[in-house]
Protein backbone atom coordinates (compact mmCIF):
# COMPACT_ATOMS: atom_id res chain seq x y z
CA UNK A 1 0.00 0.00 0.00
CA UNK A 2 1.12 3.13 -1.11
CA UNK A 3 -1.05 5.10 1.10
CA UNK A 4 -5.00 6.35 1.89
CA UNK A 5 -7.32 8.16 -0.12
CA UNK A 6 -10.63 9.16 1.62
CA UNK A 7 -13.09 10.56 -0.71
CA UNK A 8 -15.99 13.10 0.55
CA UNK A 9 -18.90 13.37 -1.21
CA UNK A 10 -20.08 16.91 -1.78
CA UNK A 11 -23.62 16.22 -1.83
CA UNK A 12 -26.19 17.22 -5.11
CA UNK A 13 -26.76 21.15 -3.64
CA UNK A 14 -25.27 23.85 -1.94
CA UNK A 15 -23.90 23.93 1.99
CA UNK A 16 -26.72 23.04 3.60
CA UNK A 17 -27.46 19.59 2.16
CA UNK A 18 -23.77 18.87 3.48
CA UNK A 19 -23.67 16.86 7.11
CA UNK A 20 -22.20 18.45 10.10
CA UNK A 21 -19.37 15.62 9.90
CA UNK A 22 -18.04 16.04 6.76
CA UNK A 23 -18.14 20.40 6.99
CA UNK A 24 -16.10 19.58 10.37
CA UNK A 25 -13.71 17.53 7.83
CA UNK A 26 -13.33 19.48 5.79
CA UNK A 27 -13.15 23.06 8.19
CA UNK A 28 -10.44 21.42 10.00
CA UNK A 29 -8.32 19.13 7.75
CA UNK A 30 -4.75 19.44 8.14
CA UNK A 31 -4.18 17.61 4.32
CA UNK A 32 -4.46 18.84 1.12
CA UNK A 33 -7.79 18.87 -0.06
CA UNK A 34 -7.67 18.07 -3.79
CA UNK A 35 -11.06 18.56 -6.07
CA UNK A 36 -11.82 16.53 -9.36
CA UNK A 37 -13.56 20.58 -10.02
CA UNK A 38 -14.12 23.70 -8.24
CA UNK A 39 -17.30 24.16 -10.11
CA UNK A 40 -19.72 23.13 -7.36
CA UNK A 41 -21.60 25.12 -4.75
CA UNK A 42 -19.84 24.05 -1.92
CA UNK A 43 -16.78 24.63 -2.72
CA UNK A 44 -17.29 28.15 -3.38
CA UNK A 45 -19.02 28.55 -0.10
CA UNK A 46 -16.16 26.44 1.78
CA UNK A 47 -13.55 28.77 0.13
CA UNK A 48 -15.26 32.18 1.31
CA UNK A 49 -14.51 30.15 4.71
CA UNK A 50 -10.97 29.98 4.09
CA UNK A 51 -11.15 26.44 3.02
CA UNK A 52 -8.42 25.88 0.43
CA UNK A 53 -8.48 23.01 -2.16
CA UNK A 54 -6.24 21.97 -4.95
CA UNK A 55 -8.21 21.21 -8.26
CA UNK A 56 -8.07 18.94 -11.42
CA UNK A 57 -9.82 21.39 -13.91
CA UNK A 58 -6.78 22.10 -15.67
CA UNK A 59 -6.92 18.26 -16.89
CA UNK A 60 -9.86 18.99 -18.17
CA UNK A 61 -8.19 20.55 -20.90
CA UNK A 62 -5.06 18.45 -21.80
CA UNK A 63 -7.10 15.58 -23.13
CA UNK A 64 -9.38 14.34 -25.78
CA UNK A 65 -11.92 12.38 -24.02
CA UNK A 66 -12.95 11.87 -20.49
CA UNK A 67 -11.95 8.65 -19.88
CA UNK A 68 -8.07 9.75 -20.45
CA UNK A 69 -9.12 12.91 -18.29
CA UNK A 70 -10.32 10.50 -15.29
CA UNK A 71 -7.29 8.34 -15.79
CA UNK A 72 -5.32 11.12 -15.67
CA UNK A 73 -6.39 12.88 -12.10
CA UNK A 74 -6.30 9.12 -10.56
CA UNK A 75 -2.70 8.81 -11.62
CA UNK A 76 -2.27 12.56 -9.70
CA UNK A 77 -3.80 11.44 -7.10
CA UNK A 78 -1.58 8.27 -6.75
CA UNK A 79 1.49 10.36 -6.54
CA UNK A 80 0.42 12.61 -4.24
CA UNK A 81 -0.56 9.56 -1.87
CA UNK A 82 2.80 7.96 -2.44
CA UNK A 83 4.41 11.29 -1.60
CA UNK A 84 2.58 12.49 1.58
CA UNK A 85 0.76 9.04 2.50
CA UNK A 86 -2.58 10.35 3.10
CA UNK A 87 -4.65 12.52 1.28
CA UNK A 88 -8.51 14.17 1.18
CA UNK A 89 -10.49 13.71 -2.35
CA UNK A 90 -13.89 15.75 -2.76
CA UNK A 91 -16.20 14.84 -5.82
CA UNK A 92 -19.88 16.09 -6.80
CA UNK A 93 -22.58 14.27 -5.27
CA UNK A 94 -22.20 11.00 -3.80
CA UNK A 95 -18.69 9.12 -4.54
CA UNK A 96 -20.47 5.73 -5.99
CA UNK A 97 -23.12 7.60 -8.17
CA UNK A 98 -21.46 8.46 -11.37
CA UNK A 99 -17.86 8.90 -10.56
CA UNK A 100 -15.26 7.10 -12.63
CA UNK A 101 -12.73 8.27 -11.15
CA UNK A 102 -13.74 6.70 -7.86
CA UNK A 103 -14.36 3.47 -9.34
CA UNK A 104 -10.48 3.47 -11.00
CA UNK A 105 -9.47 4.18 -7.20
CA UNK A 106 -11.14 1.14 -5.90
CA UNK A 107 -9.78 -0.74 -9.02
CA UNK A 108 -6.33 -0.15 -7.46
CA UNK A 109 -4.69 -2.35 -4.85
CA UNK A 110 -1.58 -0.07 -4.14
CA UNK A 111 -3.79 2.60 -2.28
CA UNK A 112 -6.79 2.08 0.85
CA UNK A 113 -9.42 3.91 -0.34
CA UNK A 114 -12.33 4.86 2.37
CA UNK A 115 -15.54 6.68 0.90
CA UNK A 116 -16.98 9.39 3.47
CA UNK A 117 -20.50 11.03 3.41
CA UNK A 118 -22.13 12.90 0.09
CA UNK A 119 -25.78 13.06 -0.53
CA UNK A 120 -27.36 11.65 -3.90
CA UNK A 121 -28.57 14.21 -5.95
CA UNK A 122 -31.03 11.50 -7.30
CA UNK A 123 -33.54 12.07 -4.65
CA UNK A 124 -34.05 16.06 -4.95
CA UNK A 125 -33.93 14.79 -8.74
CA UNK A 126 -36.76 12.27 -8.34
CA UNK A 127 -38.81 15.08 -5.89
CA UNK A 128 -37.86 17.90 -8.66
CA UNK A 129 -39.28 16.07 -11.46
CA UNK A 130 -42.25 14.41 -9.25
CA UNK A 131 -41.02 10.66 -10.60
CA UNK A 132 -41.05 7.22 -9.21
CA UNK A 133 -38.23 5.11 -10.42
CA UNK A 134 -39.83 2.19 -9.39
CA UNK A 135 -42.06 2.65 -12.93
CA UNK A 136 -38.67 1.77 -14.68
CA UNK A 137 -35.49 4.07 -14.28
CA UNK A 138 -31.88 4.31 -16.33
CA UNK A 139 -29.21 6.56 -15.71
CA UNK A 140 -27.07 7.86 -18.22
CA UNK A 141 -23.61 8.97 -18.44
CA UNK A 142 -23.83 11.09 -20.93
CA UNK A 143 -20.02 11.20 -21.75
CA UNK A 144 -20.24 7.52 -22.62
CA UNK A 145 -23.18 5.72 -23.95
CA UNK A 146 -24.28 4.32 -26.81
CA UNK A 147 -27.78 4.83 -28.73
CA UNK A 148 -28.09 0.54 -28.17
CA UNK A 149 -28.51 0.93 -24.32
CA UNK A 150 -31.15 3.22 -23.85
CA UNK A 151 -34.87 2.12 -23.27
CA UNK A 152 -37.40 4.64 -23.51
CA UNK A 153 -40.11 2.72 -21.68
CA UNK A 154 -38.19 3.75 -18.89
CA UNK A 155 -37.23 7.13 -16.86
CA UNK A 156 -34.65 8.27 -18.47
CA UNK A 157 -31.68 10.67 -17.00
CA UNK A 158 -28.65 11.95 -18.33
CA UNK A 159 -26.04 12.99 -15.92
CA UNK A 160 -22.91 15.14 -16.12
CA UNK A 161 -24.42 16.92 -19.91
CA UNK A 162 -20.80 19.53 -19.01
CA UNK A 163 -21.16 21.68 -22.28
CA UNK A 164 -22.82 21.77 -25.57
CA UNK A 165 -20.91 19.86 -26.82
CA UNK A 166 -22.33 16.82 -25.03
CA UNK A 167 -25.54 18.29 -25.21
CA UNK A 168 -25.48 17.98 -28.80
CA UNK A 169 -24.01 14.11 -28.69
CA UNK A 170 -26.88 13.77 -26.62
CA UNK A 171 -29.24 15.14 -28.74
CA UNK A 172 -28.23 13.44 -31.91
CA UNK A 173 -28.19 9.79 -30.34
CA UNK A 174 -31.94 10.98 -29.33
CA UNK A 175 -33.04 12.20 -33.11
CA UNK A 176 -32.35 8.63 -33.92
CA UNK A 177 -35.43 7.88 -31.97
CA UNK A 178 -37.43 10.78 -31.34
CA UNK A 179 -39.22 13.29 -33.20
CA UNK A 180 -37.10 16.90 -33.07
CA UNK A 181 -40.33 18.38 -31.13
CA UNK A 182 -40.36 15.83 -28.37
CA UNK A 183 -39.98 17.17 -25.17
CA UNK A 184 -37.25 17.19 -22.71
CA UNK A 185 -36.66 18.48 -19.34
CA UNK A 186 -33.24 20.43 -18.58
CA UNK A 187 -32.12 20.28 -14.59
CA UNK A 188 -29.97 22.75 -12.68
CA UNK A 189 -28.16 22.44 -9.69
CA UNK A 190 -31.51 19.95 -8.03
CA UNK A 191 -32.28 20.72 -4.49
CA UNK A 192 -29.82 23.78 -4.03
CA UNK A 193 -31.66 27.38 -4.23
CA UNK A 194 -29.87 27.71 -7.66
CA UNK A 195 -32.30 24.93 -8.82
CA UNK A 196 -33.79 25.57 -11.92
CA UNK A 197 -36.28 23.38 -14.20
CA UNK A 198 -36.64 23.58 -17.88
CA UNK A 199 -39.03 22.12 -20.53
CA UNK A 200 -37.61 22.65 -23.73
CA UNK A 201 -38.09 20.84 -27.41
CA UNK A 202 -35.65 18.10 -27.63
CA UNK A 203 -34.06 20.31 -31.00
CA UNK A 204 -32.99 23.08 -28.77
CA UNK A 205 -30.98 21.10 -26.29
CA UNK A 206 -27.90 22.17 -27.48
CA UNK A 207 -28.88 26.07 -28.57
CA UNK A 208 -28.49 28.64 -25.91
CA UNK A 209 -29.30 26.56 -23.25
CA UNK A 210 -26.98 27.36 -19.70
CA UNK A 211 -25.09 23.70 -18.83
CA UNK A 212 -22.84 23.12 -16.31
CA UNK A 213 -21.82 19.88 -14.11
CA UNK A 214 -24.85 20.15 -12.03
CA UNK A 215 -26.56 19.82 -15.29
CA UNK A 216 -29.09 16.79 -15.83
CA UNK A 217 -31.26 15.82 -18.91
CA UNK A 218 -34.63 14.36 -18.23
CA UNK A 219 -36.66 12.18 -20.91
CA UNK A 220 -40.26 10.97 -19.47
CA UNK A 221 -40.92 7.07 -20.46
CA UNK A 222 -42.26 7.20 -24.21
CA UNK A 223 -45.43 5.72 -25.87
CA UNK A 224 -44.87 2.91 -26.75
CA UNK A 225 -46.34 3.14 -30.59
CA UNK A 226 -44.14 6.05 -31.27
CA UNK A 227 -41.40 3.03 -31.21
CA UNK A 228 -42.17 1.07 -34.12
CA UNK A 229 -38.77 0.65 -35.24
CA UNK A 230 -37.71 -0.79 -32.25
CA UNK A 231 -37.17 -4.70 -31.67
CA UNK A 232 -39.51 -5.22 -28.46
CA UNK A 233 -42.30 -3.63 -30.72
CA UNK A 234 -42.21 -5.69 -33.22
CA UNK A 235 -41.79 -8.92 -30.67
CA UNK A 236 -44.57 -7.79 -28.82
CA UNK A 237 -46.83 -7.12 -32.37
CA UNK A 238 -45.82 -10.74 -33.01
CA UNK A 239 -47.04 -11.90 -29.55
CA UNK A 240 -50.25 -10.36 -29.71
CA UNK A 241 -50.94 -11.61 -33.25
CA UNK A 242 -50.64 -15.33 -31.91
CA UNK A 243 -52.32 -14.33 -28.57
CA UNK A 244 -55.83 -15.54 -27.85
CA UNK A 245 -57.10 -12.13 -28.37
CA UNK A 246 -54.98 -12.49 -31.79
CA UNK A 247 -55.67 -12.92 -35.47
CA UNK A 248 -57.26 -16.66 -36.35
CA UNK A 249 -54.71 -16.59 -39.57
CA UNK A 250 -51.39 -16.01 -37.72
CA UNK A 251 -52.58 -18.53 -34.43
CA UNK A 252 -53.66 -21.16 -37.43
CA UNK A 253 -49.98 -21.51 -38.50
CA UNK A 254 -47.21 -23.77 -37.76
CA UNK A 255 -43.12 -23.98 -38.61
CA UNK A 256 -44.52 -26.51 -41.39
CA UNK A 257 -47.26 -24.39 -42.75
CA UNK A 258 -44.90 -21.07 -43.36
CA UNK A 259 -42.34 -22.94 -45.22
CA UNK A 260 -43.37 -21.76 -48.44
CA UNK A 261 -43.71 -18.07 -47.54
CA UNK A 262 -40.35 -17.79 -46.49
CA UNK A 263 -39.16 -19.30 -49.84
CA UNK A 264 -41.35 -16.11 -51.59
CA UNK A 265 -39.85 -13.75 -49.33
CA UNK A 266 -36.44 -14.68 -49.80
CA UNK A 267 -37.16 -14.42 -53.62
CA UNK A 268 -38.76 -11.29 -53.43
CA UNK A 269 -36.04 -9.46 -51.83
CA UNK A 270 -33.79 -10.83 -54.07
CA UNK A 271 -35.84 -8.81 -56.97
CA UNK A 272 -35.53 -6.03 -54.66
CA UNK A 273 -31.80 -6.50 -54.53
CA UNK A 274 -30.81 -6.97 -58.40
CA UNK A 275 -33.78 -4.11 -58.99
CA UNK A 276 -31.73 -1.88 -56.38
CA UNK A 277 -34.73 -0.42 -55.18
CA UNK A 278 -33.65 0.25 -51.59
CA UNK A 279 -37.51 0.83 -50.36
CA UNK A 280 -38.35 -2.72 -51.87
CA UNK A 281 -35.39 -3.89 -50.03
CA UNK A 282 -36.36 -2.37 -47.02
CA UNK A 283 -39.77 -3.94 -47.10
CA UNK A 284 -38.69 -7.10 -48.12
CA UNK A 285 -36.26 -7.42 -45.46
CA UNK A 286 -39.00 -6.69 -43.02
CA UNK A 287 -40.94 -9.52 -44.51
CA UNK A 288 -38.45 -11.78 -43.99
CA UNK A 289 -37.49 -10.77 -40.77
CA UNK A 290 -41.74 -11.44 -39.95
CA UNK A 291 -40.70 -14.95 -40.83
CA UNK A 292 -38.11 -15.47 -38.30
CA UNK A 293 -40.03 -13.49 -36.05
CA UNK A 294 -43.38 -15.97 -36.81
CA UNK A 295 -41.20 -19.61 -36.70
CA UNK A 296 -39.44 -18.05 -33.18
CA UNK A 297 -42.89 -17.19 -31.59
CA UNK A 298 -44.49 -20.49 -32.44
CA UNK A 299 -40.98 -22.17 -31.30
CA UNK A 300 -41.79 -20.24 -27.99
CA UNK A 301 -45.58 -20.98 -27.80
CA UNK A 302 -44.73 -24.39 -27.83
CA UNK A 303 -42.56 -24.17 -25.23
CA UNK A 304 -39.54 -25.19 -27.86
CA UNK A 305 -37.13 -22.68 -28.14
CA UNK A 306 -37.35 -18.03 -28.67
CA UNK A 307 -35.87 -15.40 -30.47
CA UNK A 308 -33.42 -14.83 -27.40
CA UNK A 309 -32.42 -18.69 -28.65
CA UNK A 310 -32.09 -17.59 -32.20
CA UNK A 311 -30.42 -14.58 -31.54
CA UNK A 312 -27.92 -16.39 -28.52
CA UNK A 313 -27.11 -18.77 -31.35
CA UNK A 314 -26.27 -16.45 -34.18
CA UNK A 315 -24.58 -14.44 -32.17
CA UNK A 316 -22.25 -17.08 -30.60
CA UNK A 317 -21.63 -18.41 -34.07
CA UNK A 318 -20.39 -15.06 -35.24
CA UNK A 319 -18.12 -15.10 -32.73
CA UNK A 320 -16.70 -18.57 -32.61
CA UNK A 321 -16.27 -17.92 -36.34
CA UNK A 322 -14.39 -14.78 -36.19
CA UNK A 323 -11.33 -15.27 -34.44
CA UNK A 324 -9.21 -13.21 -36.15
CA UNK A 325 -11.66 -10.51 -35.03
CA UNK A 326 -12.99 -11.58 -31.13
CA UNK A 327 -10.03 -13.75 -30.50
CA UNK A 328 -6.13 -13.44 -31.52
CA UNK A 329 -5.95 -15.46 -34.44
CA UNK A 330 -4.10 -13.63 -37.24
CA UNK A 331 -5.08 -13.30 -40.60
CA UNK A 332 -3.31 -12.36 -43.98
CA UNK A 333 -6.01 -12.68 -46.87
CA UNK A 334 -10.03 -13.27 -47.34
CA UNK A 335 -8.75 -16.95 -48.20
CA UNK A 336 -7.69 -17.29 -44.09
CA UNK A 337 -10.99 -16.10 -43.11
CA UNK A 338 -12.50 -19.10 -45.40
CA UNK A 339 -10.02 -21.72 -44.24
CA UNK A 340 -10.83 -20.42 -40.75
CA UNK A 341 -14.37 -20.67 -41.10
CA UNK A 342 -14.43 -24.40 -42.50
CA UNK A 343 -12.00 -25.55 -40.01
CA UNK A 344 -14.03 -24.05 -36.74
CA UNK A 345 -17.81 -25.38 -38.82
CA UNK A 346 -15.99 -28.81 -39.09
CA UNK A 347 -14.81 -28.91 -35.55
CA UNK A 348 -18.19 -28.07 -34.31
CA UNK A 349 -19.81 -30.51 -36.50
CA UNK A 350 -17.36 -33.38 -35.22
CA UNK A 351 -19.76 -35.74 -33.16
CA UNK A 352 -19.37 -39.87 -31.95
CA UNK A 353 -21.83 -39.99 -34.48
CA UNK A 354 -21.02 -40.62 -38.26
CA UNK A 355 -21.59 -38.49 -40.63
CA UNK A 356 -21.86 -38.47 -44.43
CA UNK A 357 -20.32 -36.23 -46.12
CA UNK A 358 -23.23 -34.66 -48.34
CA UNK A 359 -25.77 -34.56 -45.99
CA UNK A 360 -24.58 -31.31 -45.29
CA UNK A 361 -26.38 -30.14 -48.31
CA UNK A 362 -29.63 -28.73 -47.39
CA UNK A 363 -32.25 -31.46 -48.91
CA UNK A 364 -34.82 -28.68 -49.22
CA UNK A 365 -32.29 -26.34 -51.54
CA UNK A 366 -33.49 -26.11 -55.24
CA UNK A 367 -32.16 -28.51 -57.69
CA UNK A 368 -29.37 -25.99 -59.43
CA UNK A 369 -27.75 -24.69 -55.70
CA UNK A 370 -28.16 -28.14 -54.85
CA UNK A 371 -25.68 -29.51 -57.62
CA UNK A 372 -23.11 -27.01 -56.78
CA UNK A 373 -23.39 -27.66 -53.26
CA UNK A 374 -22.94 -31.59 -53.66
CA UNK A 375 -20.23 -30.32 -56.47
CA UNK A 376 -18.19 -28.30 -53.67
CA UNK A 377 -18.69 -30.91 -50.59
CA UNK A 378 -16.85 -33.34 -53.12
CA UNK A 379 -13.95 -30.86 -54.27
CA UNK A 380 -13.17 -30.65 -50.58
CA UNK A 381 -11.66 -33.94 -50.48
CA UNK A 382 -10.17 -33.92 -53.82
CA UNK A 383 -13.05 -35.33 -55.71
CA UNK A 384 -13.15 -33.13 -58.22
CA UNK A 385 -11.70 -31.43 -62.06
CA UNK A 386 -8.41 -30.14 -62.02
CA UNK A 387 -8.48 -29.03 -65.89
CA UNK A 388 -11.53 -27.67 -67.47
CA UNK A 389 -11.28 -30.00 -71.11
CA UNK A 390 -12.45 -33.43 -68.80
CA UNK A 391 -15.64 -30.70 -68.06
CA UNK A 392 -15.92 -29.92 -71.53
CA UNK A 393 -16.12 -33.69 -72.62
CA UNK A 394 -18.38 -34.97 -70.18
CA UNK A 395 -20.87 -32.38 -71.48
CA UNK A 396 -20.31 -32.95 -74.92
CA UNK A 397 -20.96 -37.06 -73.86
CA UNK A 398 -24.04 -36.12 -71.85
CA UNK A 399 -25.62 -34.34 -74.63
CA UNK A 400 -24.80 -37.13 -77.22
CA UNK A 401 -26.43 -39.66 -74.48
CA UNK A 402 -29.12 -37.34 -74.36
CA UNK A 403 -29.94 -37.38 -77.78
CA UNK A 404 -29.75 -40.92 -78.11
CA UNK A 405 -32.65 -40.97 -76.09
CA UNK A 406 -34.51 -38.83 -77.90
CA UNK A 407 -33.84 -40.86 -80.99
CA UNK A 408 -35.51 -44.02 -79.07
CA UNK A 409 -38.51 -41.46 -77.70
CA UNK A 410 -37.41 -43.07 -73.97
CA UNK A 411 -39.23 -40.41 -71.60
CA UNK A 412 -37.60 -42.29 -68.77
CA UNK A 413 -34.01 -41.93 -69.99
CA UNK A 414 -34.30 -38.18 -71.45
CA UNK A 415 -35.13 -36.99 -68.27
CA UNK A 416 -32.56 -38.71 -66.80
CA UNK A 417 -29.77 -37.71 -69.38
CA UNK A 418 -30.95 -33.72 -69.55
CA UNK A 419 -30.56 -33.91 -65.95
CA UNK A 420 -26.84 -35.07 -66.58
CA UNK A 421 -26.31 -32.32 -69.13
CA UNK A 422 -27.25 -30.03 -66.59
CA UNK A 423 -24.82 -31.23 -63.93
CA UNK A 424 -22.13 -31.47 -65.81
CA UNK A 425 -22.99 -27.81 -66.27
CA UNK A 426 -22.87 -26.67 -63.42
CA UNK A 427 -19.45 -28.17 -63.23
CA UNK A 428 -17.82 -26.10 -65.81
CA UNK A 429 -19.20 -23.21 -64.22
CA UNK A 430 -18.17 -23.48 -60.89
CA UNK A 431 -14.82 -24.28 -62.48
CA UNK A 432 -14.79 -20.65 -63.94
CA UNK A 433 -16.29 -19.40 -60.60
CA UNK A 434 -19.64 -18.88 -62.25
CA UNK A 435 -22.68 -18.78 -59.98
CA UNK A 436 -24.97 -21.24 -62.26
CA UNK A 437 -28.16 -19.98 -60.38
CA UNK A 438 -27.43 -16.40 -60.76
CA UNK A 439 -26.65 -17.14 -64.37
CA UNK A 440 -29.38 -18.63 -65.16
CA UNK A 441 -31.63 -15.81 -63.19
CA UNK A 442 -29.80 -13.22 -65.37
CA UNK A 443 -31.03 -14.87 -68.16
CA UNK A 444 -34.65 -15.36 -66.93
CA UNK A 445 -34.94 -11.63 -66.59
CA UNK A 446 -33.43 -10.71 -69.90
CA UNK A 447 -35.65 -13.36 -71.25
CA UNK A 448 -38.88 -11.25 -69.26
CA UNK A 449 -37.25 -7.67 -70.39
CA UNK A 450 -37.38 -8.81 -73.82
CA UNK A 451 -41.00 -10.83 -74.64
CA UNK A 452 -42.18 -7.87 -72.60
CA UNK A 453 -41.07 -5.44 -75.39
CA UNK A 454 -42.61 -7.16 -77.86
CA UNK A 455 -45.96 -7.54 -76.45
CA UNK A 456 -45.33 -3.48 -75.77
CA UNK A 457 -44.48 -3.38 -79.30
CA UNK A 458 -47.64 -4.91 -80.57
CA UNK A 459 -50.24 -3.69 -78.15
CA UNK A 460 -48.97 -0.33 -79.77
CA UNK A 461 -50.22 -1.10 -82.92
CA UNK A 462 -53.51 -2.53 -80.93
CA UNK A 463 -53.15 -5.87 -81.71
CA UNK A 464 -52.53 -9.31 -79.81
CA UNK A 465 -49.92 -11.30 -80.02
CA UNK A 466 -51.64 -14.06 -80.04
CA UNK A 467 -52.65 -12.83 -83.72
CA UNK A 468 -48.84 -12.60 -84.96
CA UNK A 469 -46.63 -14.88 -87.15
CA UNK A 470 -43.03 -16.28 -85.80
CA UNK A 471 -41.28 -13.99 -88.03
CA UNK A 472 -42.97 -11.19 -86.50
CA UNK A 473 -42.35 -12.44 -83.11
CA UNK A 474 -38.80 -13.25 -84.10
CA UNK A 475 -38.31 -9.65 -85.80
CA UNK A 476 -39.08 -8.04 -82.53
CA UNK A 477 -36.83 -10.17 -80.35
CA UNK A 478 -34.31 -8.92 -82.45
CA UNK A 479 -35.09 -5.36 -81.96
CA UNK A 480 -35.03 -5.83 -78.24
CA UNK A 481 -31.45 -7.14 -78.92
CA UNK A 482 -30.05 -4.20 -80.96
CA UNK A 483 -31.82 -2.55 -77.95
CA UNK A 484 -29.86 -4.05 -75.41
CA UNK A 485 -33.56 -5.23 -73.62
């Protein structure tokens, strides 16, 4: 141990919210008396008593961010014990609400620390604003938090809101959420007779209004339909929907029953994806997000599994997969990250029980991602074309097979032979790192883009197409072409 450090609360208002103890302290202490800020009415009161402190307000100003300035005056404060072996510490308030620097002191085992006195400015707060916290309460920091942690279904305070400048980080994390007109409450020195309340438009936080480090920022709990885009909103829309008081459609379905409507969403945003239509996507999205949402409240109805599963899971995986980012695996090239990936999937698949190597090919996948799946489980072993002219000639054979069974009209045996054709490629484009379903899509919609111009075409001339010759037909397609339809 290096020394003692016994910190003395200032309490939330002026002198007479302070004990008779800790104003005997600090009338009569024979130490140095060192302040993380002068700014506090106490102080100034103690000091027209001859009470002389030593501040850290000059640190203030020879560091980016608060956390280095808190770092900073602990390190000071370390020194000083070292030097003299005991010395007095005064903070704002009460040392264990909102003090980092106090918590870095306990953190340390060189140095006793002993916390004296300081009243919570959260009650005058609570009586100021006429609040019960037991409705659901968070308190801020307003120097460090992030948009993710705050829930406005509850009470919610920002402390230490310095300057402007944090008003305004403030502000912005609360645009993300809130309407510019919402309404906030601005707090001054609570419970001192400089207290001073303010209702102001949530857009004006950070114009003309007076801050200081008695300043607070109150937000009352918000209605819960103004926060649609939220994620308990939409879990709780999904709850209700399958309640008994619900919709007969969405209680009516099962994991089994929705199969097919997450197939058509998927598809659909991928039209909203190669359209790059961003509202689409947007929509889409949401649709298939209502899918998960659906399979994960029926999972929970049942008494199977939740979202909090799904999401757990997911989340877990990410990690476990990502090394190289959550862990201190090192990585040169995208190629790593792959290797990496396969390696940790393998490892987690590795059970006492046996199992084949293709059945990790979803069964349910269509036909095409299904053949380059089975294609690419194969390769991994070695099973697989090393030259592309072996590609070529299977098929080249596949097609002359195939039209040997069109020569003997076997139904049976074309089938089976086109299907062949089609493997083999699928082959030759994987080889060339062709997507074969993408491809194929591509062509599809040219395909659309193209018939669709020439039923334009004709309906122009108010006729049907029904009513025109190939060569027409064909004469058009090749307009569409020249076109680039």
């Amino acid at each position: 141990m290096v020394g003692n450090i016994e910190i003395i609360g200032l309490g939330a208002g002026d002198i007479d919210q302070l004990s008779l103890g800790v104003y005997r302290k600090l009338k009569s202490s024979n130490q140095p008396i060192f302040v993380r800020t002068l700014d506090h009415p106490v102080i100034k009161t103690l000091e027209e008593e001859g009470v002389s402190f030593i501040s850290f307000d000059e640190v203030y100003e020879q560091h980016d961010s608060f956390d280095e300035v808190y770092h900073a005056i602990v390190q000071l404060l370390l020194k000083e014990t070292e030097k003299i072996g005991s010395v007095l510490y005064a903070v704002p308030g009460h040392p264990m609400l909102a003090e980092k620097t106090v918590q870095l002191l306990l953190e340390n085992k060189e140095v006793e620390v002993s916390i004296t006195g300081g009243q919570s400015y959260l009650d005058p707060l609570f009586t100021a604003l006429q609040i019960d916290p037991i409705d659901g309460f968070q308190f801020m920091d307003a120097t460090a938090f992030s948009r993710s942690q705050i829930d406005y279904r509850n009470h919610l305070i920002f402390c230490q809101v310095y300057d402007s400048f944090i008003a305004s980080e403030v502000k912005l994390a609360l645009l993300e959420d809130l309407p510019p007109e919402h309404r906030v409450t601005i707090v001054e020195a609570v419970g001192s007779e400089e207290e001073r309340i303010q209702t102001i438009e949530l857009v004006e936080l950070d114009q003309g209004i007076e801050l200081s480090n008695l300043t607070s920022v109150y937000v009352a709990p918000t209605e819960e339909e103004r926060l649609n885009h939220q994620f308990f909103r939409l879990r709780d829309v999904i709850a209700t929907l399958r309640g008994p008081a619900g919709c007969p459609w969405d209680k009516k379905q099962t994991n089994h029953s929705l199969r097919k409507y997450l197939l058509e969403e998927a598809y659909e945003l991928i039209d909203a994806i190669n359209d790059e239509d961003d509202d689409a996507i947007i929509e889409e999205l949401g649709d298939v997000l209502l899918q998960v949402m659906l399979h994960s409240q029926i999972g929970e109805d049942l008494g199977y599994f939740t979202i909090d599963d799904v999401i757990a899971g997911i989340t877990d995986k990410m990690i476990r997969r990502h090394p190289h980012v959550f862990g201190d695996v090192n990585v040169t090239s995208e190629a790593d990250v792959i290797l990496n990936w396969n390696d940790i999937k393998a490892k987690e698949k590795n059970t006492n029980q046996f199992e084949l190597l293709l059945d990790r090919v979803p069964k349910s996948a269509s036909p095409l991602i299904k053949a380059e799946a089975l294609q690419k489980e194969a390769a991994k072993v070695g099973f697989d074309w090393s030259e592309p002219e072996p590609v070529w000639d299977k098929i080249f054979e596949e097609i002359k097979e195939f039209q040997e069974a069109v020569q003997e009209t076997d139904a049976f045996e074309m089938e089976k032979e086109f299907g062949d054709i089609l493997f083999a490629i699928v082959n030759i484009a994987r080889y060339y790192k062709v997507n074969a379903n993408l491809a194929l899509e591509q062509t599809n919609q040219k395909f659309i883009r193209r018939f669709q111009y020439i039923e334009q075409e004709i309906a122009k001339k108010e006729k049907t197409i029904e009513s025109q010759t190939l060569e027409t037909l064909d004469k058009l397609w090749n307009e569409a072409k020249t076109k680039n339809c």
